[in-house]
C-alpha atoms as a PDB file:
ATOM      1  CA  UNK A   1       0.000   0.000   0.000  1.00  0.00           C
ATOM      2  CA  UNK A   2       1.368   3.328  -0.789  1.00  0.00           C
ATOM      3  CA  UNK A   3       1.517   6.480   1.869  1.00  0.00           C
ATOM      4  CA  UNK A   4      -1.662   7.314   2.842  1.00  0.00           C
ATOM      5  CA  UNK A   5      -2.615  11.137   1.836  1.00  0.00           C
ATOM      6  CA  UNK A   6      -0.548  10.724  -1.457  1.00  0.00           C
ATOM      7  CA  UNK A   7      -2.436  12.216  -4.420  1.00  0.00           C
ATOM      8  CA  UNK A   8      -2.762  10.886  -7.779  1.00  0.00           C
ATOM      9  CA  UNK A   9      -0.819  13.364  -9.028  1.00  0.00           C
ATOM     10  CA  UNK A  10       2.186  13.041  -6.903  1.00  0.00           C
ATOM     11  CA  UNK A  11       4.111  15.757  -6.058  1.00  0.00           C
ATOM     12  CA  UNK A  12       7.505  14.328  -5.431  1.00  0.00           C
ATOM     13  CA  UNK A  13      11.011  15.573  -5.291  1.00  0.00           C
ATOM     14  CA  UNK A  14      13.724  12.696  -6.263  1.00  0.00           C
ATOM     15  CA  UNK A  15      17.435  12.868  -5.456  1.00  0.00           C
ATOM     16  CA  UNK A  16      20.039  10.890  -7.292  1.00  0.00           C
ATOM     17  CA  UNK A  17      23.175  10.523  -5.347  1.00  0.00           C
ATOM     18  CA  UNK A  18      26.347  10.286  -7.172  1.00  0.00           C
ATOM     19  CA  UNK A  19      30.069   9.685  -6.941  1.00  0.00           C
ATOM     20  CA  UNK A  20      30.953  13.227  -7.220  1.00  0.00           C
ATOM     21  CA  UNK A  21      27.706  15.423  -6.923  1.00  0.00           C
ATOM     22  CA  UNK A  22      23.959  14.921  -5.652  1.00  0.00           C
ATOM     23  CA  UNK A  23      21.009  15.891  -8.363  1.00  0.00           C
ATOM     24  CA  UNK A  24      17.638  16.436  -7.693  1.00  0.00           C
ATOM     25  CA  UNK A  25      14.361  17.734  -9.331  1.00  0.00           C
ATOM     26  CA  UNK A  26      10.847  18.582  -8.464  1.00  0.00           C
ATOM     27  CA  UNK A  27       8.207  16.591 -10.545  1.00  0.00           C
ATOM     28  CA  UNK A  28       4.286  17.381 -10.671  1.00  0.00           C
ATOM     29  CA  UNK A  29       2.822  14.026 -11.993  1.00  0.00           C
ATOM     30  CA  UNK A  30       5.015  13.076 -15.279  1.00  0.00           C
ATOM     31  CA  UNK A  31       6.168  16.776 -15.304  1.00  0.00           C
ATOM     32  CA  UNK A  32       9.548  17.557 -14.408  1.00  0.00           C
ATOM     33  CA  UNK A  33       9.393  20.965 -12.832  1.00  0.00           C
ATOM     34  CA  UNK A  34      12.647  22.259 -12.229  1.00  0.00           C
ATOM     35  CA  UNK A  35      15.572  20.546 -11.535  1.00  0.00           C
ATOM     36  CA  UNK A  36      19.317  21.103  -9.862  1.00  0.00           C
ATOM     37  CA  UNK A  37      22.801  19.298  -8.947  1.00  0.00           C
ATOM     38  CA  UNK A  38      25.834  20.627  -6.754  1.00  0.00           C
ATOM     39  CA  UNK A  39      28.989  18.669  -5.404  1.00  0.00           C
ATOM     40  CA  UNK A  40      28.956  16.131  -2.712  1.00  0.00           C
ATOM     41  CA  UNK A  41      30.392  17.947   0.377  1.00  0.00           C
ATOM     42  CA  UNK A  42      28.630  18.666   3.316  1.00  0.00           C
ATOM     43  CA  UNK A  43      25.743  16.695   3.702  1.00  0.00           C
ATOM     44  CA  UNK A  44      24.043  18.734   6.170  1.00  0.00           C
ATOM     45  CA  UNK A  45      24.736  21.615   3.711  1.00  0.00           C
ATOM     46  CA  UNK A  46      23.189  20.008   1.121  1.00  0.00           C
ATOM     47  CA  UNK A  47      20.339  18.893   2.760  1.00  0.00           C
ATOM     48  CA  UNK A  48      19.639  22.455   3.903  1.00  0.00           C
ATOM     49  CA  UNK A  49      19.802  23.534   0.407  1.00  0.00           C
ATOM     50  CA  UNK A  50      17.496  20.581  -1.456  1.00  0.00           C
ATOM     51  CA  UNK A  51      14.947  21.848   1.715  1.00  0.00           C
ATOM     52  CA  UNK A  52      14.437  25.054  -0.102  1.00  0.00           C
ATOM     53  CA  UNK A  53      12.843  22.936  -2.932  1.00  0.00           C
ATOM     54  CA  UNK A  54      10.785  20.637  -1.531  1.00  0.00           C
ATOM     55  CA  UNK A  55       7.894  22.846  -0.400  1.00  0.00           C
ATOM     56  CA  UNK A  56       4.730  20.998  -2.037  1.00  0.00           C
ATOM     57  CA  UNK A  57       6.275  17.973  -2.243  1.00  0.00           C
ATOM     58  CA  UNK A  58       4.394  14.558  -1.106  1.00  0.00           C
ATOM     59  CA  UNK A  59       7.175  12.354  -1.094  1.00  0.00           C
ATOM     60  CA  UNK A  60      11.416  12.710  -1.305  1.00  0.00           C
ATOM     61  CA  UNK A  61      12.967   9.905  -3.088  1.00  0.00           C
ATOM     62  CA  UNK A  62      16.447   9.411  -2.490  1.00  0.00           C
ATOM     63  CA  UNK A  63      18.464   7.096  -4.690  1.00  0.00           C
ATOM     64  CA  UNK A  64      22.157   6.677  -4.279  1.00  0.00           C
ATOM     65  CA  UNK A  65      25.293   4.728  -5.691  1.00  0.00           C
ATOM     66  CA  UNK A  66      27.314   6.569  -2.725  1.00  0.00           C
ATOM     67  CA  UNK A  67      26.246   5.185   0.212  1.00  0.00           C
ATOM     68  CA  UNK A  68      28.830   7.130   2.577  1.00  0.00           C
ATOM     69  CA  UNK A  69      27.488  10.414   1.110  1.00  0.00           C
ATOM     70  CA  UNK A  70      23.998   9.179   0.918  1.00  0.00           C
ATOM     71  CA  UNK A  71      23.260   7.714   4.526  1.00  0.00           C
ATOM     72  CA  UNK A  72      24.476  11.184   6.606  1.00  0.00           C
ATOM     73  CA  UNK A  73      22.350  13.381   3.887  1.00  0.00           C
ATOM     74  CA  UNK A  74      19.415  11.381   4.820  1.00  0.00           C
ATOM     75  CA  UNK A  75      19.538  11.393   8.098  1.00  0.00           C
ATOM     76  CA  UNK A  76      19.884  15.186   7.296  1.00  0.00           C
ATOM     77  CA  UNK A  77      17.080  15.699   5.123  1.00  0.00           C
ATOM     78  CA  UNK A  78      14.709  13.530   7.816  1.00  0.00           C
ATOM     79  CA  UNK A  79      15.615  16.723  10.162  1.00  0.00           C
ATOM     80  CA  UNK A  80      14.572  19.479   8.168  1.00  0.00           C
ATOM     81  CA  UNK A  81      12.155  18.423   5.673  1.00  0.00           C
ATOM     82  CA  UNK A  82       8.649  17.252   7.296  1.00  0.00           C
ATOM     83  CA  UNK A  83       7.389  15.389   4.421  1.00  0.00           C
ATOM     84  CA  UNK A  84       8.511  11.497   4.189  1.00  0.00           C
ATOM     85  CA  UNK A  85      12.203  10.610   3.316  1.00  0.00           C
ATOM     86  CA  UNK A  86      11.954   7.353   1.020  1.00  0.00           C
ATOM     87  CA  UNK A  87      15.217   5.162   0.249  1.00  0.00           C
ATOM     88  CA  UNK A  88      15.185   3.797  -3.279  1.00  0.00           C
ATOM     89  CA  UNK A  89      14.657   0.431  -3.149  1.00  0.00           C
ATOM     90  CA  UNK A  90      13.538   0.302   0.371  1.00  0.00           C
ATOM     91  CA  UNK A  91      10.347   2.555   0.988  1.00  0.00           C
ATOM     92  CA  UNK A  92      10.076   2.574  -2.645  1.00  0.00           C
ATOM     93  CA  UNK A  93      10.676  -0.315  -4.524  1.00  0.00           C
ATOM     94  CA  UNK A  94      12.056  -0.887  -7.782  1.00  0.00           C
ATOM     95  CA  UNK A  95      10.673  -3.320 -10.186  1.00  0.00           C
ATOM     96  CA  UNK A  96      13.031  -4.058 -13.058  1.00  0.00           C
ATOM     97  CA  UNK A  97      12.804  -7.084 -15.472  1.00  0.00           C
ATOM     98  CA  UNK A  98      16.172  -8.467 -16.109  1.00  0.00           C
ATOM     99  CA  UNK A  99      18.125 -11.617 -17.785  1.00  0.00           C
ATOM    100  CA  UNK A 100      21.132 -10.984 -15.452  1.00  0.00           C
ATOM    101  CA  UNK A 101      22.972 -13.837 -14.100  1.00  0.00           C
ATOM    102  CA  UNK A 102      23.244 -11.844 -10.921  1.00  0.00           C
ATOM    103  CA  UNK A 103      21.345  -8.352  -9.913  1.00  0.00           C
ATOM    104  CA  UNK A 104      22.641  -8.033  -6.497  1.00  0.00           C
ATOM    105  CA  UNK A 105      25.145  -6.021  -7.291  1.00  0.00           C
ATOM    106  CA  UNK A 106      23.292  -3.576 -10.045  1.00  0.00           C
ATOM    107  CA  UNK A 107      23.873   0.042  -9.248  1.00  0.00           C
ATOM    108  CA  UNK A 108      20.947   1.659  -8.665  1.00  0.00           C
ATOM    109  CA  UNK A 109      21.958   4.697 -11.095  1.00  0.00           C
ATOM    110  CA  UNK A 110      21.814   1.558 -13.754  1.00  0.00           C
ATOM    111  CA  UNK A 111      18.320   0.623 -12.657  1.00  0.00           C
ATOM    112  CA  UNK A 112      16.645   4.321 -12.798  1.00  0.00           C
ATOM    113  CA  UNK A 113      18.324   4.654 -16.041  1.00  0.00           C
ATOM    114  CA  UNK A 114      16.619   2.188 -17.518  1.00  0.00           C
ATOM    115  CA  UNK A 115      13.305   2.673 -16.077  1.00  0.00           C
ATOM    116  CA  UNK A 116      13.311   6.196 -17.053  1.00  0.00           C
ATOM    117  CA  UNK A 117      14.443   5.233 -20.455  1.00  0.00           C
ATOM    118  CA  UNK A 118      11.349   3.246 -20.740  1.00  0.00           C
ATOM    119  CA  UNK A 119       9.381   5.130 -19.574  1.00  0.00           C
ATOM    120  CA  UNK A 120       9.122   7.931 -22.036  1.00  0.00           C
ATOM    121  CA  UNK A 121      10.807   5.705 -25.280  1.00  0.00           C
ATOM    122  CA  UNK A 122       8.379   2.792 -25.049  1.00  0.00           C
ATOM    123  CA  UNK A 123      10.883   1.079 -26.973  1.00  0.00           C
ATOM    124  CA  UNK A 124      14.640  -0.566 -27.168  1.00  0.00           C
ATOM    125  CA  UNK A 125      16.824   2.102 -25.594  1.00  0.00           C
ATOM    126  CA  UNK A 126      20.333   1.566 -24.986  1.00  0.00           C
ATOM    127  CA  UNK A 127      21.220   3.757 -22.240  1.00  0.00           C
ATOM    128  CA  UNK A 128      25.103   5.448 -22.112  1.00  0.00           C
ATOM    129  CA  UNK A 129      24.862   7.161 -18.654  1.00  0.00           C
ATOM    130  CA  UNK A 130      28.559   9.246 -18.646  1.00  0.00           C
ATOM    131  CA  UNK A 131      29.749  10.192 -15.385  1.00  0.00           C
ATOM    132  CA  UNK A 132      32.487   8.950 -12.949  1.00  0.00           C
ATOM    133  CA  UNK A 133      32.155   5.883 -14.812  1.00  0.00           C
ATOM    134  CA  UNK A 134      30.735   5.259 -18.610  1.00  0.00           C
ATOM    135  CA  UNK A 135      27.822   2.348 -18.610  1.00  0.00           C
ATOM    136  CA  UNK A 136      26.308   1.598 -21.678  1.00  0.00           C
ATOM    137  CA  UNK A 137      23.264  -0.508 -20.978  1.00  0.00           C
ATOM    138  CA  UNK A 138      20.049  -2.150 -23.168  1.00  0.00           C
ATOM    139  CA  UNK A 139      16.908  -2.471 -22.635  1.00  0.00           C
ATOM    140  CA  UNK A 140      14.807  -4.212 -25.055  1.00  0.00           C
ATOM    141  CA  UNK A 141      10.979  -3.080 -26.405  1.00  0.00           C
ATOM    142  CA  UNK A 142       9.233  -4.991 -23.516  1.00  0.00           C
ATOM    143  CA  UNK A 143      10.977  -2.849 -20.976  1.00  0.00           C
ATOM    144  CA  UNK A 144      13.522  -6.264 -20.073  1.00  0.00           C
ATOM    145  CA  UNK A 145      17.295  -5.047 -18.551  1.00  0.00           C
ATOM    146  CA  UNK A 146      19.818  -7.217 -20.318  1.00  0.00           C
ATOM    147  CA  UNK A 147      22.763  -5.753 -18.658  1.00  0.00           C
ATOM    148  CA  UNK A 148      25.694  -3.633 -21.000  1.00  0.00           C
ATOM    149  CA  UNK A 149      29.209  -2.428 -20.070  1.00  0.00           C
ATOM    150  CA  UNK A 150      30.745  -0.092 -17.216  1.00  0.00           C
ATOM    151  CA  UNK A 151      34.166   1.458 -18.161  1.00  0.00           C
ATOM    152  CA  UNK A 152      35.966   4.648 -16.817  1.00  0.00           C
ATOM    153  CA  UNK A 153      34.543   7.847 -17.075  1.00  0.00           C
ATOM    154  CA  UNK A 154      36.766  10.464 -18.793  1.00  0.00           C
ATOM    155  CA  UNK A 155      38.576  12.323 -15.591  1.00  0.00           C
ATOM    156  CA  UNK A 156      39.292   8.669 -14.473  1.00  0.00           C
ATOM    157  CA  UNK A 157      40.989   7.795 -17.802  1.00  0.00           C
ATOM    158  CA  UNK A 158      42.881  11.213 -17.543  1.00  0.00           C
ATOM    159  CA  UNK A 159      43.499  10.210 -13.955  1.00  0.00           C
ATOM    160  CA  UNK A 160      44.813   6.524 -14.579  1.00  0.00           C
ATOM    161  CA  UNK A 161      46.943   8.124 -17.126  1.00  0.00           C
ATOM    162  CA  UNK A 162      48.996  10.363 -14.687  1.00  0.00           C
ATOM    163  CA  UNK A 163      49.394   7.687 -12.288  1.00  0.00           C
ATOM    164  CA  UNK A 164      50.430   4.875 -14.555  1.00  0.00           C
ATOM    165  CA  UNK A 165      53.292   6.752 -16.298  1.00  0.00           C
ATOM    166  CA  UNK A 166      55.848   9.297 -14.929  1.00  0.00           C
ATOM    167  CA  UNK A 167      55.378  12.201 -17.214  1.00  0.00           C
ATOM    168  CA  UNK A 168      51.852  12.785 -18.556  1.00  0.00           C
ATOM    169  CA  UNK A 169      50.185  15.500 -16.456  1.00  0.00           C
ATOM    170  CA  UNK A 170      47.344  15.135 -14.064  1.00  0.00           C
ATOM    171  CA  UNK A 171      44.317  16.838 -15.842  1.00  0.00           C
ATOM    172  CA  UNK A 172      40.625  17.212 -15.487  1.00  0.00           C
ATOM    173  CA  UNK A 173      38.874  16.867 -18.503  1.00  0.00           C
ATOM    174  CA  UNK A 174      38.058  19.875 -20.804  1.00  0.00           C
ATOM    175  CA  UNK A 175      36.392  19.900 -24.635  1.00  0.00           C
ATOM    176  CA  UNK A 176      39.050  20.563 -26.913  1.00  0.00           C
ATOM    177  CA  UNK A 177      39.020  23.545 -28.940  1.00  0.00           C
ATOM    178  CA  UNK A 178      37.688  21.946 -32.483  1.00  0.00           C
ATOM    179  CA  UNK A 179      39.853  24.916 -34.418  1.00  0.00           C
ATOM    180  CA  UNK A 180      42.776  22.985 -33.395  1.00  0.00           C
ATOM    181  CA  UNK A 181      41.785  20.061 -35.317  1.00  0.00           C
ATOM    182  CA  UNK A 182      41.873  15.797 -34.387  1.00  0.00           C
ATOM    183  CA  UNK A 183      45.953  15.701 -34.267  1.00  0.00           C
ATOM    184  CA  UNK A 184      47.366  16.907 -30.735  1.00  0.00           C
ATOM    185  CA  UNK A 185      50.029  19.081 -31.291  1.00  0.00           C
ATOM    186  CA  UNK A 186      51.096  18.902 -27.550  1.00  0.00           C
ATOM    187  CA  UNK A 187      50.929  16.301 -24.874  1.00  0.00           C
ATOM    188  CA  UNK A 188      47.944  17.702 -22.674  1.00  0.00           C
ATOM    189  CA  UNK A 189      45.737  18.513 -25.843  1.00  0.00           C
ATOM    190  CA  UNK A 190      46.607  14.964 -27.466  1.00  0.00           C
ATOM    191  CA  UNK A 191      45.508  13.039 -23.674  1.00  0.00           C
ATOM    192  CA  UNK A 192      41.850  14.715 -23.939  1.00  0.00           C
ATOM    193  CA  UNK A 193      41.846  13.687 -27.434  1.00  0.00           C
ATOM    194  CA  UNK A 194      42.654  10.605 -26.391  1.00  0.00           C
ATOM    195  CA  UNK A 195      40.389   9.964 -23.595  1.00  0.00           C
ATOM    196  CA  UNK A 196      37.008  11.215 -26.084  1.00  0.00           C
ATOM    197  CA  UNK A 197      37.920   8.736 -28.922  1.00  0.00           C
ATOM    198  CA  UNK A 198      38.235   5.915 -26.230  1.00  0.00           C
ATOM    199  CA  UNK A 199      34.758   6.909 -24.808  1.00  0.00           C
ATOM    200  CA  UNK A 200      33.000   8.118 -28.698  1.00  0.00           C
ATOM    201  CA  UNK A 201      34.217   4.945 -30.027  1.00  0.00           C
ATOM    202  CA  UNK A 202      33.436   2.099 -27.255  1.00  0.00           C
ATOM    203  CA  UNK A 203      30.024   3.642 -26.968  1.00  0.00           C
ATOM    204  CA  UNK A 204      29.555   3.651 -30.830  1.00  0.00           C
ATOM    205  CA  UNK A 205      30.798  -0.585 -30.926  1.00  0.00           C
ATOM    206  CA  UNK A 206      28.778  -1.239 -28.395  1.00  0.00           C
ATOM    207  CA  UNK A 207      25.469   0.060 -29.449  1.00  0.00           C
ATOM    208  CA  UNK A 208      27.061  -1.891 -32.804  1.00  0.00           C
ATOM    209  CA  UNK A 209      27.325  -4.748 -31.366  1.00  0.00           C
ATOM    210  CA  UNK A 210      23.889  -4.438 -29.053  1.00  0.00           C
ATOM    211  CA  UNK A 211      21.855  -3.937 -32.359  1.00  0.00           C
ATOM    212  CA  UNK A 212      23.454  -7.190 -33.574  1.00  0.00           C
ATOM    213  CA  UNK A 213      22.612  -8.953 -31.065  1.00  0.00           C
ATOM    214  CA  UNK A 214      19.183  -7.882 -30.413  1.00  0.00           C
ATOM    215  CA  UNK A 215      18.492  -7.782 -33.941  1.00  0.00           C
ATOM    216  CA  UNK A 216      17.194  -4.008 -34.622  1.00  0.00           C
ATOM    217  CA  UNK A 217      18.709  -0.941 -33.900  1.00  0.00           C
ATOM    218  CA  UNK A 218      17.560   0.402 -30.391  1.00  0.00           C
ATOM    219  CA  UNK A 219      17.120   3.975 -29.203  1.00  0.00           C
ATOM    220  CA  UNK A 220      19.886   5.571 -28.184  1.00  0.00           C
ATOM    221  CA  UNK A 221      20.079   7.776 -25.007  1.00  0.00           C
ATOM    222  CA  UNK A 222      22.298   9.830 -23.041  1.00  0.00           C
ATOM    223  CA  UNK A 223      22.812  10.878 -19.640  1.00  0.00           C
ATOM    224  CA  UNK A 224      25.434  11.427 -17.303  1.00  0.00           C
ATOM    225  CA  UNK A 225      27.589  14.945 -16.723  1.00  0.00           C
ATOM    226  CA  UNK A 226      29.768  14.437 -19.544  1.00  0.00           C
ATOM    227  CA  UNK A 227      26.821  13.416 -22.192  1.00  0.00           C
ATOM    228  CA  UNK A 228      26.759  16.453 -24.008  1.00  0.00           C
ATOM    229  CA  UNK A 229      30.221  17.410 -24.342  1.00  0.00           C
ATOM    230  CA  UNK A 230      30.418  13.522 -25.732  1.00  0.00           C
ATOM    231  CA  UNK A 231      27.523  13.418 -27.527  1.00  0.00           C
ATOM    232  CA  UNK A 232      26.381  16.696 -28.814  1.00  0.00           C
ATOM    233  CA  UNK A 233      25.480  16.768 -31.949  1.00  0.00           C
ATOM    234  CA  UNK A 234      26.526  12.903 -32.544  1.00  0.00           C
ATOM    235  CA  UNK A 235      24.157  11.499 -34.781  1.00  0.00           C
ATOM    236  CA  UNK A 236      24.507   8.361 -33.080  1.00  0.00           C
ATOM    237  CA  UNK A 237      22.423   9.431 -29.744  1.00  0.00           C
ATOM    238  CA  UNK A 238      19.126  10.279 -30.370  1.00  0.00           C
ATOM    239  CA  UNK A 239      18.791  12.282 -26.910  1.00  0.00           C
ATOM    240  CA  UNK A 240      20.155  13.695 -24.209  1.00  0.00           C
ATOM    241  CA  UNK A 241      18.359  13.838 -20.913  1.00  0.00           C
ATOM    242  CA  UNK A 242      20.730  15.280 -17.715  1.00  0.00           C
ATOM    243  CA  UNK A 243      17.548  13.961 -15.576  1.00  0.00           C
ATOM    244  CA  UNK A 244      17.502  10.638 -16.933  1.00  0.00           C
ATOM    245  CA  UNK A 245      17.461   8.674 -13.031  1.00  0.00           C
ATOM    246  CA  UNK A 246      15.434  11.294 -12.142  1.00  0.00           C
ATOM    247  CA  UNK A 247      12.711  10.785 -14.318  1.00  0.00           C
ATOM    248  CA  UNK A 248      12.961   6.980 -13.509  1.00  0.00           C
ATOM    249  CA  UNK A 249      12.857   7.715 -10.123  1.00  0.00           C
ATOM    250  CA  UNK A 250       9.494   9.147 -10.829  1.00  0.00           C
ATOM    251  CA  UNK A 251       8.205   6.594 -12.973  1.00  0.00           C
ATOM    252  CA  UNK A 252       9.090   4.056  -9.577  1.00  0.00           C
ATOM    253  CA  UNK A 253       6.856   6.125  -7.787  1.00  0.00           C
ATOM    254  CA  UNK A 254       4.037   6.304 -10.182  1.00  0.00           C
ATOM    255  CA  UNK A 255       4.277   2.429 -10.291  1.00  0.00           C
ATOM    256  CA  UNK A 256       4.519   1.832  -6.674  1.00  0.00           C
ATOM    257  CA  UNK A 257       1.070   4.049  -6.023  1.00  0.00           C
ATOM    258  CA  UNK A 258      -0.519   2.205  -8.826  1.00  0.00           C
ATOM    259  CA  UNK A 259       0.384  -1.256  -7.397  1.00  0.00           C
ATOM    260  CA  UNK A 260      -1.033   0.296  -3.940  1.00  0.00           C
ATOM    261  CA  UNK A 261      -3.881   1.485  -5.921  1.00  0.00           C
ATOM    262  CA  UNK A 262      -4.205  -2.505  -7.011  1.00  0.00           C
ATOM    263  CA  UNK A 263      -3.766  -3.810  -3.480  1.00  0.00           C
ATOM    264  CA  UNK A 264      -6.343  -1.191  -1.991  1.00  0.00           C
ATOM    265  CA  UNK A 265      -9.433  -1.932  -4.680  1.00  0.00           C
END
């Protein structure tokens, strides 16, 4: 059974959790209202913060795949926010259909992904979600998880880079100027050359390879914080949605009050 006092229309703020930064956005129904993200650094902070935006809200979702971040800004958020404070997966439950040998350890980032994919597509999506790290995932026109890839994220390529070797630079990642053409002339432009191609062209094989195996060319979506410097104006992604977990986050919700709805009748 759902919370009682929830309204059809559910007001509901949802909070993804990440490696490096929190997002969160304010949904009316299907409608996503407004939406934010900031660094992971003071979780009381924070919480103080995604208070300001929760006024009207029935619900707060909180989905995580950083639990030592996540636990102290909900036990923040349950202090200054009246309205209930609902763990992903816990108060509200995710139901994903998968042909994984093992799910146990499926980030929930992963799981919202998909569900939000599905949610608005209604058709095979694969999902390249690129953050911290880069997942490219499928799902297939009856909303079933198959499972993809995870590899590093672009910062963590640049990163392995400087640690492996004893001269290349340690560098956060920045679009290279396109004037200056696909050759590096110089060691710091040719490393975020580098990094791109190895992220542009594993995503590209993979959705390849995903459309052979599934037999018709699927959807393609983006997410993640690096999506549209990767992806912009690739005509290989169909869309970009920043509020992709969000929006499946939502779409948990919606399902969860219509299986209470089913319970209740």
């Amino acid at each position: 059974m759902h919370e009682a006092g929830l309204s059809n229309d559910l007001a509901i703020l949802a909070l993804a959790v990440g490696n490096t930064r929190t997002r969160w956005a304010a949904f009316r129904g299907r409608e996503l209202l407004r939406s934010y993200a900031e660094g992971n650094s003071d979780p009381v902070a924070l919480a103080r913060r995604i208070a300001q935006d929760a006024d009207g809200a029935e619900v707060v979702a909180v989905g995580s795949v950083n639990e030592p971040f996540a636990g102290p800004l909900v036990v923040a958020l349950r202090g200054c926010i009246e309205v209930p404070v609902q763990r992903v997966g816990e108060g509200l439950p995710l139901d994903l259909t998968h042909t994984l040998d093992d799910a146990s350890t499926l980030g929930q980032d992963r799981v919202l992904n998909a569900i939000g994919a599905f949610a608005r597509a209604r058709q095979a999506c694969v999902i390249v979600d690129a953050g911290t790290a880069i997942t490219v995932d499928l799902v297939d026109g009856e909303g079933v998880f198959h499972g993809g890839a995870i590899a590093p994220g672009l910062n963590a390529m640049l990163d392995a880079m400087h640690r492996s070797t004893a001269a290349l630079p340690a560098l956060r990642h920045e679009p290279p100027d396109p004037a200056r053409g696909p050759i590096g002339k110089e060691t710091r432009h040719a490393m975020m050359l580098g990094v791109r191609a190895a992220a542009q062209g594993m995503v590209r094989l993979l959705v390849e390879r995903y459309a052979e195996v599934y037999g018709a060319y699927p959807r393609v979506i983006a997410t993640g914080g690096d999506a549209a410097t990767l992806f912009e104006g690739d005509g290989l992604v169909d869309d970009i949605v920043p509020d992709l977990q969000l929006i499946g986050m939502q779409a948990a919700a919606e399902a969860a009050m219509a299986a209470g709805d089913a319970e209740d009748a």
